[in-house]
PDB file of N, CA and C in Angstrom:
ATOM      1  N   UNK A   1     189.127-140.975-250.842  1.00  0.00           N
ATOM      2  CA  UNK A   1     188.463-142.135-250.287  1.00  0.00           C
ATOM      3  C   UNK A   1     188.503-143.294-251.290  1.00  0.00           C
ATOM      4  N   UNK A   2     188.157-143.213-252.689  1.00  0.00           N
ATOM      5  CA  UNK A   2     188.312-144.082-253.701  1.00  0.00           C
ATOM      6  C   UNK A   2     189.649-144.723-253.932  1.00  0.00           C
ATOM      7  N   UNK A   3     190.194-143.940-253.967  1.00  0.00           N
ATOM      8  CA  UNK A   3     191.921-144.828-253.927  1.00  0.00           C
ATOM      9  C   UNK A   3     192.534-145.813-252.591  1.00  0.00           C
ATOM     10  N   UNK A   4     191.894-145.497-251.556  1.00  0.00           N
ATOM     11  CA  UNK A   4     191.593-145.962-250.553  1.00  0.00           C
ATOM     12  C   UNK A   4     191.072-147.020-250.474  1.00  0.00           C
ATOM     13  N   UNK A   5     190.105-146.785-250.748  1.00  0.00           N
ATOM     14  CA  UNK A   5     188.992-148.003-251.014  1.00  0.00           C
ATOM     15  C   UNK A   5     190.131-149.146-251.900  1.00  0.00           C
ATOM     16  N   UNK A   6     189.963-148.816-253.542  1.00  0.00           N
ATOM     17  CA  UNK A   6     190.665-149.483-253.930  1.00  0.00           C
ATOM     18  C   UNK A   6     192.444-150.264-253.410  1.00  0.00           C
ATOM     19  N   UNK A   7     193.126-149.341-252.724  1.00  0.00           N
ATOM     20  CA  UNK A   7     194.048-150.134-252.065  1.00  0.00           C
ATOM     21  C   UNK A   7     194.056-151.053-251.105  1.00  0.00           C
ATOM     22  N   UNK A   8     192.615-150.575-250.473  1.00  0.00           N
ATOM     23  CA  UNK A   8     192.478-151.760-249.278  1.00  0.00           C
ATOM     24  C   UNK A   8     192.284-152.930-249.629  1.00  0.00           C
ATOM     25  N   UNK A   9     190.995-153.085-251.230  1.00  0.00           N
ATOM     26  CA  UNK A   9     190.565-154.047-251.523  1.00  0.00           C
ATOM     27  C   UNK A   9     191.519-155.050-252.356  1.00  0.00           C
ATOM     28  N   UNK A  10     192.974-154.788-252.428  1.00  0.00           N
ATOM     29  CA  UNK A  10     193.886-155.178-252.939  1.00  0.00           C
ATOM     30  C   UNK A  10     194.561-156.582-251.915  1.00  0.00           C
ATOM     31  N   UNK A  11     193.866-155.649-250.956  1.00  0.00           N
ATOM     32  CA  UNK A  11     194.211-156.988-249.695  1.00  0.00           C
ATOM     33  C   UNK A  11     193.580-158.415-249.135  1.00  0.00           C
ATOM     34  N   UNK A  12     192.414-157.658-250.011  1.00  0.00           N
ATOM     35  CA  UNK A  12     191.094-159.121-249.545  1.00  0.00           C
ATOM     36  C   UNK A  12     191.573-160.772-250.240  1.00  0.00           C
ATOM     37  N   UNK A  13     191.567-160.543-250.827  1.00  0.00           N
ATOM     38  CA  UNK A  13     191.734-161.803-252.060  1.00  0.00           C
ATOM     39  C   UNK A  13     190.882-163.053-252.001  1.00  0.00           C
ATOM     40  N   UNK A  14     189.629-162.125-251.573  1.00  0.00           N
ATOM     41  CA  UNK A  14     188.047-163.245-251.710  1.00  0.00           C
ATOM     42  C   UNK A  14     188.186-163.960-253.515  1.00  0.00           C
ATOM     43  N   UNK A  15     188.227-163.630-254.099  1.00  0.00           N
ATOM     44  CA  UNK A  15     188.643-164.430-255.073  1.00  0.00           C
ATOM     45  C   UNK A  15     189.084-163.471-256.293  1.00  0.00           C
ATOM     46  N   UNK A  16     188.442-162.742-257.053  1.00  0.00           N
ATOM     47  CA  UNK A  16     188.728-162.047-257.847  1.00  0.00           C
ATOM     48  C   UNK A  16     188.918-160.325-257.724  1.00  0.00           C
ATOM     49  N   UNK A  17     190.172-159.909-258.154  1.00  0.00           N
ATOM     50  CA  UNK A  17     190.014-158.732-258.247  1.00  0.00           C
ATOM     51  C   UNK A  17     188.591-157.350-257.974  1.00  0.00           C
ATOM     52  N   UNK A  18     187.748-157.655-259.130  1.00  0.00           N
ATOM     53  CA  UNK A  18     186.917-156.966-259.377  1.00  0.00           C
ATOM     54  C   UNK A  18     185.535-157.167-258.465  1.00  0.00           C
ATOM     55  N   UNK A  19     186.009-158.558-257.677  1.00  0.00           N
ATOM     56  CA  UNK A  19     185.215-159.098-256.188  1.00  0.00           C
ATOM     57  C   UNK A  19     185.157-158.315-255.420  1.00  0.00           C
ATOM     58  N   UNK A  20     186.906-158.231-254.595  1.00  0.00           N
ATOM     59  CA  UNK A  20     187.593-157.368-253.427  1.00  0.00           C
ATOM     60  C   UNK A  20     186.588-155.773-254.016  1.00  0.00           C
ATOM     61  N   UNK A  21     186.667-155.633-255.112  1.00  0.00           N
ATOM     62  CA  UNK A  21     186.431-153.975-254.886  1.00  0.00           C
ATOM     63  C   UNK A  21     184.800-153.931-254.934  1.00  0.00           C
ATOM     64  N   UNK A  22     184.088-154.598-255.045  1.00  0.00           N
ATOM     65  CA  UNK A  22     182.736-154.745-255.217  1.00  0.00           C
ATOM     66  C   UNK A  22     182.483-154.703-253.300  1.00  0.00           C
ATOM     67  N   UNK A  23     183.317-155.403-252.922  1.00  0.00           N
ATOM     68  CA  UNK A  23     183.301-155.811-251.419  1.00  0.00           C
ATOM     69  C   UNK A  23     183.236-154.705-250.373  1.00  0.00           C
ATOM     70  N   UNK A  24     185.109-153.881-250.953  1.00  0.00           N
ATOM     71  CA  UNK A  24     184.803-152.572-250.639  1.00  0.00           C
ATOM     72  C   UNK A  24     184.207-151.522-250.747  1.00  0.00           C
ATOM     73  N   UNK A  25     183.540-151.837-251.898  1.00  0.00           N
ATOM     74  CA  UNK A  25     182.508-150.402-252.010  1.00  0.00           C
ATOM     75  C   UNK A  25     181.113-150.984-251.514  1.00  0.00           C
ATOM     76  N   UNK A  26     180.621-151.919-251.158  1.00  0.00           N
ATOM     77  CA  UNK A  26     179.338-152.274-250.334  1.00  0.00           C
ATOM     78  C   UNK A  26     179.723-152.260-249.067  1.00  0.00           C
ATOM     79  N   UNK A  27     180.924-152.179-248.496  1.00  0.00           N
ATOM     80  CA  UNK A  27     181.454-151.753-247.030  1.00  0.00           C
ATOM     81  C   UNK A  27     181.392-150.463-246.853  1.00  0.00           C
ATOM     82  N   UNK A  28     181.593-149.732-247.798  1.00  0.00           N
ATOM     83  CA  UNK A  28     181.748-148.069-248.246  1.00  0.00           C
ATOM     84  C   UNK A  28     180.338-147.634-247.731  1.00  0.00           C
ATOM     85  N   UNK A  29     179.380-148.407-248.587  1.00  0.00           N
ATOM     86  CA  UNK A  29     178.292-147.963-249.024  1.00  0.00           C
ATOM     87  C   UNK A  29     177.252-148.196-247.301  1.00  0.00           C
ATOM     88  N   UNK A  30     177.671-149.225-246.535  1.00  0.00           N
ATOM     89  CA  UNK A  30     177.059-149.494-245.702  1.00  0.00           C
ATOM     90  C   UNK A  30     177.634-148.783-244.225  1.00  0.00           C
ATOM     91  N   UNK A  31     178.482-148.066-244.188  1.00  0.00           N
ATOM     92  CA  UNK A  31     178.912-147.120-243.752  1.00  0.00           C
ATOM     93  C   UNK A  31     178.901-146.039-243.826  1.00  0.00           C
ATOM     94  N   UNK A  32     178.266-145.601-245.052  1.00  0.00           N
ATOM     95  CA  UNK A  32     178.218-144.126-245.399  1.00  0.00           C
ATOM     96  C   UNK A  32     176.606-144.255-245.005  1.00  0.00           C
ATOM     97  N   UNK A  33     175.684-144.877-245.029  1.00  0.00           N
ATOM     98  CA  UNK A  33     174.141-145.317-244.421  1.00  0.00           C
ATOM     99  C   UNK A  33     174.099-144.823-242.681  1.00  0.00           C
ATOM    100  N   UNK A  34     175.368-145.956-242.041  1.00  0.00           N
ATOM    101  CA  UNK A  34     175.261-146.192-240.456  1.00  0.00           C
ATOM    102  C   UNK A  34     175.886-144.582-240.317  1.00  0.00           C
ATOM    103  N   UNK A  35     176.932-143.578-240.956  1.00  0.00           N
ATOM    104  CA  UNK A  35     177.215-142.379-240.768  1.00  0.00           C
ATOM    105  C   UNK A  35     175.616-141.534-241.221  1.00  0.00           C
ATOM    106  N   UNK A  36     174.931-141.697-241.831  1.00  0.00           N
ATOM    107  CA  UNK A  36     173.935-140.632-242.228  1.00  0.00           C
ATOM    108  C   UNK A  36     173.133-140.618-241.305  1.00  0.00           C
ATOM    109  N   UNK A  37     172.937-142.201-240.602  1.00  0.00           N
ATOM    110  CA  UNK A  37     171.600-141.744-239.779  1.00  0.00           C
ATOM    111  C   UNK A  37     171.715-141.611-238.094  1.00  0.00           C
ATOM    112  N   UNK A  38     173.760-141.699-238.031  1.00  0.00           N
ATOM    113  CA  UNK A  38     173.919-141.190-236.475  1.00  0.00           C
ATOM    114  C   UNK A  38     173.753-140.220-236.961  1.00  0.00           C
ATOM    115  N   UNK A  39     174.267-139.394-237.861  1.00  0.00           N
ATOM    116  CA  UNK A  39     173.844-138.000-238.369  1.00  0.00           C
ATOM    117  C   UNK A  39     172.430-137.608-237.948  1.00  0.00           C
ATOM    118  N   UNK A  40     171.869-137.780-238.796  1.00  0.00           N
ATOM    119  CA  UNK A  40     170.247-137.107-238.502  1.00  0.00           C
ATOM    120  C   UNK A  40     169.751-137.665-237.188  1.00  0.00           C
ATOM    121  N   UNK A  41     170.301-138.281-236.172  1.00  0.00           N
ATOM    122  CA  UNK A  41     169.904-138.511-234.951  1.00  0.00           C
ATOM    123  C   UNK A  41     170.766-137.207-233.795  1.00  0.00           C
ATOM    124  N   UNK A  42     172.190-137.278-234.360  1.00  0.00           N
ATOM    125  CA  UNK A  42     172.946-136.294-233.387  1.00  0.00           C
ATOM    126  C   UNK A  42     172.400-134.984-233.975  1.00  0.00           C
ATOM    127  N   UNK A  43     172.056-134.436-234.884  1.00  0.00           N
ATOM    128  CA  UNK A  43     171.642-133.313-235.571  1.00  0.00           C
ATOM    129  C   UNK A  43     170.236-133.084-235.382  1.00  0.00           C
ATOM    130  N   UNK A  44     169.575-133.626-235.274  1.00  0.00           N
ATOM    131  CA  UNK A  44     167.715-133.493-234.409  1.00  0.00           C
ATOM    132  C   UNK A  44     167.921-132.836-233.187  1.00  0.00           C
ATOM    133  N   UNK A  45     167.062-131.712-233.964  1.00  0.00           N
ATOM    134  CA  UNK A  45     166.626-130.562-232.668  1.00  0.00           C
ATOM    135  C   UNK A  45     165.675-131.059-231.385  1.00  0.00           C
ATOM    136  N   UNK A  46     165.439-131.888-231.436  1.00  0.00           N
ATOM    137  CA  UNK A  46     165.088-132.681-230.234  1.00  0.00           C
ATOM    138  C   UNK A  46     165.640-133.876-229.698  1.00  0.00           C
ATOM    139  N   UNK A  47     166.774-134.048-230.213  1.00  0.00           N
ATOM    140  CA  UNK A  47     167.824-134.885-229.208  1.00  0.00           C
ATOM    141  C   UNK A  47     168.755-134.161-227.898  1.00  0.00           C
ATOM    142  N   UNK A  48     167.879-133.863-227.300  1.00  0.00           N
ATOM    143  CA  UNK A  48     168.544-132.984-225.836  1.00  0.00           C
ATOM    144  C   UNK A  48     169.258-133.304-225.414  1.00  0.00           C
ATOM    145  N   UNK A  49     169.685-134.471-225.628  1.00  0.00           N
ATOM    146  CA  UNK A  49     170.869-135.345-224.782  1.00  0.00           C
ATOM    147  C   UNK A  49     172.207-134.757-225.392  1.00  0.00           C
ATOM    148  N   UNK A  50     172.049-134.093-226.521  1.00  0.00           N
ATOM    149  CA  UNK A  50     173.581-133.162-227.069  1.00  0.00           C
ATOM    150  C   UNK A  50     173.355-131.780-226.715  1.00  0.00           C
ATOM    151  N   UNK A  51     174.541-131.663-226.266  1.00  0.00           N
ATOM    152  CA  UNK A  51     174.864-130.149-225.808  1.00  0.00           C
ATOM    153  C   UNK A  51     175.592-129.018-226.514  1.00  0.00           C
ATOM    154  N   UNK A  52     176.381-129.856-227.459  1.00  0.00           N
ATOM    155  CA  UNK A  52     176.486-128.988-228.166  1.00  0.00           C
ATOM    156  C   UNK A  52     175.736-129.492-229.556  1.00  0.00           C
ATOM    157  N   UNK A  53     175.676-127.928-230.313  1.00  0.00           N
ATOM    158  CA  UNK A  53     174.907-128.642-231.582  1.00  0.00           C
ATOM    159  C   UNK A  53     176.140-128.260-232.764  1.00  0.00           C
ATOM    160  N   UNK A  54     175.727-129.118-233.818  1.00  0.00           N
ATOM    161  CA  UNK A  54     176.352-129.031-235.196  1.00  0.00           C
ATOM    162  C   UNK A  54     175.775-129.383-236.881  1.00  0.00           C
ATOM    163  N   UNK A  55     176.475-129.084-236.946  1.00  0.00           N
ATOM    164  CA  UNK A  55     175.659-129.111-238.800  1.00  0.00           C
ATOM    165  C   UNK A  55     175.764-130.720-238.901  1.00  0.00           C
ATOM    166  N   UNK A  56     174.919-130.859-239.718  1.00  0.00           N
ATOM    167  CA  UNK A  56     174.910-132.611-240.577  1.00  0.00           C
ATOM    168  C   UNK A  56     176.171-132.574-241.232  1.00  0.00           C
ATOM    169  N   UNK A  57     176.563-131.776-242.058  1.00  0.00           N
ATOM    170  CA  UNK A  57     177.480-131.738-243.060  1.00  0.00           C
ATOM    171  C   UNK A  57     178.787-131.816-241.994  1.00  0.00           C
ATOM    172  N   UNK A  58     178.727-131.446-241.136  1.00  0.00           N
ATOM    173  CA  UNK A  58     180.350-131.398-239.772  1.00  0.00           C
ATOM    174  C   UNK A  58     180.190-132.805-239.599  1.00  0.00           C
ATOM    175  N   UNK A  59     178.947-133.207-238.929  1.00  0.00           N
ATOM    176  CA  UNK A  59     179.157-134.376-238.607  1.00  0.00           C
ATOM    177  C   UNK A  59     179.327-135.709-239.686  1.00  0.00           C
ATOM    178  N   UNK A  60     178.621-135.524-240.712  1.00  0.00           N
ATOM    179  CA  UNK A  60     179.636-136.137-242.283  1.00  0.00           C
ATOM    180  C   UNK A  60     180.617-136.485-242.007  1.00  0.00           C
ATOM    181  N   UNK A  61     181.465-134.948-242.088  1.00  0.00           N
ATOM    182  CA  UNK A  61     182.391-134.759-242.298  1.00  0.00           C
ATOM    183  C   UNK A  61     183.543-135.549-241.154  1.00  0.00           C
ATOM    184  N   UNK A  62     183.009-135.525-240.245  1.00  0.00           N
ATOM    185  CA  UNK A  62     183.821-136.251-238.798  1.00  0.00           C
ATOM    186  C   UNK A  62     183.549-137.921-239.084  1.00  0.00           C
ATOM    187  N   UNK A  63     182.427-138.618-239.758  1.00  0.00           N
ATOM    188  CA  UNK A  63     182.545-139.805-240.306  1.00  0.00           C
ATOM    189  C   UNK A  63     183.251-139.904-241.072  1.00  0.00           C
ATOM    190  N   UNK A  64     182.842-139.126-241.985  1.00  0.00           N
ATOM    191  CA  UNK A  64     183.989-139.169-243.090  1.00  0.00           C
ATOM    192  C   UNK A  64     185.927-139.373-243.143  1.00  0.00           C
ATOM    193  N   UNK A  65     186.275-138.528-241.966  1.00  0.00           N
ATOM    194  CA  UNK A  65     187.831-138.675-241.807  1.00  0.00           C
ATOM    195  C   UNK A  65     188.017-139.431-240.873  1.00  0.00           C
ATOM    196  N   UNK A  66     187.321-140.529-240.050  1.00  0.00           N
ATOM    197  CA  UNK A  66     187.174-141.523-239.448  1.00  0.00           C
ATOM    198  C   UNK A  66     187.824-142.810-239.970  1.00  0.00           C
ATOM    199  N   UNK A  67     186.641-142.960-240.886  1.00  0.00           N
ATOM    200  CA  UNK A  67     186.774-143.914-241.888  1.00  0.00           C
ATOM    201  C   UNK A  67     187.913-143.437-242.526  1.00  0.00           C
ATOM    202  N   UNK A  68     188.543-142.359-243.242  1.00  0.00           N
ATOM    203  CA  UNK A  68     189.962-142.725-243.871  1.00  0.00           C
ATOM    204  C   UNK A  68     190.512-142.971-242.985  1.00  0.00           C
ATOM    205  N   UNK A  69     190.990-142.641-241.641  1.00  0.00           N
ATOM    206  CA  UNK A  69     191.922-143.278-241.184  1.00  0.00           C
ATOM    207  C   UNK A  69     191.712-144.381-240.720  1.00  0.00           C
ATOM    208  N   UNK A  70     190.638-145.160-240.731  1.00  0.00           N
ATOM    209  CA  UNK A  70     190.999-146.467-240.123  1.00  0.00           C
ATOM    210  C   UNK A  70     191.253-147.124-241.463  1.00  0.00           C
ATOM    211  N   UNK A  71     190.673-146.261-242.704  1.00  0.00           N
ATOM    212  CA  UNK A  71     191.220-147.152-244.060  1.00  0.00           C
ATOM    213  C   UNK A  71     192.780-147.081-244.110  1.00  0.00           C
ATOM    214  N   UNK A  72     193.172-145.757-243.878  1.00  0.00           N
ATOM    215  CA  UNK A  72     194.847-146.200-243.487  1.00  0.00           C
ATOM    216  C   UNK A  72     195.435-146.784-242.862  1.00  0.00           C
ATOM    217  N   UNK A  73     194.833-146.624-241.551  1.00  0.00           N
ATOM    218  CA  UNK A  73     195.666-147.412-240.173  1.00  0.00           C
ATOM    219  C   UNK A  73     195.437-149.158-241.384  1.00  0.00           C
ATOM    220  N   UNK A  74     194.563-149.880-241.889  1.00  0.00           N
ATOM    221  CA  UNK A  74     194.352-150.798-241.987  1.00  0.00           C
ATOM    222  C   UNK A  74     195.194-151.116-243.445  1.00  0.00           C
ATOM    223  N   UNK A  75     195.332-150.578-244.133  1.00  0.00           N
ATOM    224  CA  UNK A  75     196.370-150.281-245.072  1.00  0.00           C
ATOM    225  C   UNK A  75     197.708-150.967-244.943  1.00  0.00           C
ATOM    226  N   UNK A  76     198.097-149.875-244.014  1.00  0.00           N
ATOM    227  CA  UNK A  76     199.567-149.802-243.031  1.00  0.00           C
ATOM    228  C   UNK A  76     200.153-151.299-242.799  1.00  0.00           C
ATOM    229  N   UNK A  77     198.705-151.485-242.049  1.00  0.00           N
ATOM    230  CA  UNK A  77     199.013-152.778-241.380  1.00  0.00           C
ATOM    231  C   UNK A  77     199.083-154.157-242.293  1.00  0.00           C
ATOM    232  N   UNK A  78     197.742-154.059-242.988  1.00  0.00           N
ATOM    233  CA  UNK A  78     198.334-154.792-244.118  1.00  0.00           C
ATOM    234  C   UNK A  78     200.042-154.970-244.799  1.00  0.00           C
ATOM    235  N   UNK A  79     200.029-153.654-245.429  1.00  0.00           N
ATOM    236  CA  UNK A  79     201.400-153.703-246.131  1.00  0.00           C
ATOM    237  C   UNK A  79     202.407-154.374-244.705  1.00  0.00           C
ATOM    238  N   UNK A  80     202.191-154.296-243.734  1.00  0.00           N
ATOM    239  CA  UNK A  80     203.482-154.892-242.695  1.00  0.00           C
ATOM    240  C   UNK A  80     203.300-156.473-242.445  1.00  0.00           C
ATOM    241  N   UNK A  81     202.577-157.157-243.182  1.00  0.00           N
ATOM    242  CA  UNK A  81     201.829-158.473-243.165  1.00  0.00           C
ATOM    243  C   UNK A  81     201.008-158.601-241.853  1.00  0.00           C
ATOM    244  N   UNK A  82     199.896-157.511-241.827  1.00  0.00           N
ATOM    245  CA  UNK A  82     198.852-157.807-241.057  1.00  0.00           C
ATOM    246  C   UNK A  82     198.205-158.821-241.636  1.00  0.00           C
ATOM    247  N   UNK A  83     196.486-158.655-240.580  1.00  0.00           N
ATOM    248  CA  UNK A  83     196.030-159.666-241.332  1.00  0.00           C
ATOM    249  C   UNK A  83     195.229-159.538-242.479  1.00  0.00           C
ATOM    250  N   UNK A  84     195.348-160.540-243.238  1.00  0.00           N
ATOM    251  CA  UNK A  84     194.505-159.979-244.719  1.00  0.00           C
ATOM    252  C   UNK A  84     193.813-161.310-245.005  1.00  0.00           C
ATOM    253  N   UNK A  85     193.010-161.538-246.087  1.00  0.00           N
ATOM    254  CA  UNK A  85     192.185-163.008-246.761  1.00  0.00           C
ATOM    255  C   UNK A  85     193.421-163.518-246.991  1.00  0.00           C
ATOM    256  N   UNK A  86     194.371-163.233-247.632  1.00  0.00           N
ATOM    257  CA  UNK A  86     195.810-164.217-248.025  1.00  0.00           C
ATOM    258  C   UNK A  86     196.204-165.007-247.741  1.00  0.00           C
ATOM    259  N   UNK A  87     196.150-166.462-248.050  1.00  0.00           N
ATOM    260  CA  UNK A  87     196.819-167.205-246.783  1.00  0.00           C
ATOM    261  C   UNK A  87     198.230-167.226-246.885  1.00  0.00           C
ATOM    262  N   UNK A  88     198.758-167.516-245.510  1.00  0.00           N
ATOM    263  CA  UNK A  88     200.054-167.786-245.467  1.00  0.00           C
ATOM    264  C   UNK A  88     201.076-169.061-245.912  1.00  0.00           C
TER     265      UNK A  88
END
């Protein structure tokens, strides 16, 4: 996820280097928050509305490889001159 992080933030070019990655890891950080507490909402033994049940740590884990791939898909696209802060 960290190398990740760091390659994406290679793309921002809000102004400084050590910006972009400050950027991405408070994007990191505010995502790994909005994943914890669908967590402890889909994982509450009194959310009846799920039928099936699962561990916190599964469902982590299903945020978790979410987010890398849209950090890749977004990667990808970058490197093909998606869009990025860069101007043209």
């Amino acid at each position: 996820m960290e190398s990740s992080l760091r390659d994406e933030s290679d793309y921002f070019h809000y102004a400084t280097r050590s910006q972009d990655r400050r950027v991405a890891q408070r994007t990191q950080s505010t995502f790994t928050s909005y994943a914890r507490e669908e967590c402890l909402a889909l994982t509450n033994p009194t959310n009846r509305a799920q039928s099936c049940r699962f561990s916190m740590a599964e469902c982590v884990l299903g945020f978790d490889h979410q987010r890398l791939d849209y950090l890749r898909h977004a990667i990808t696209s970058f490197k093909k001159g998606g869009e990025s802060q860069k101007a043209s």
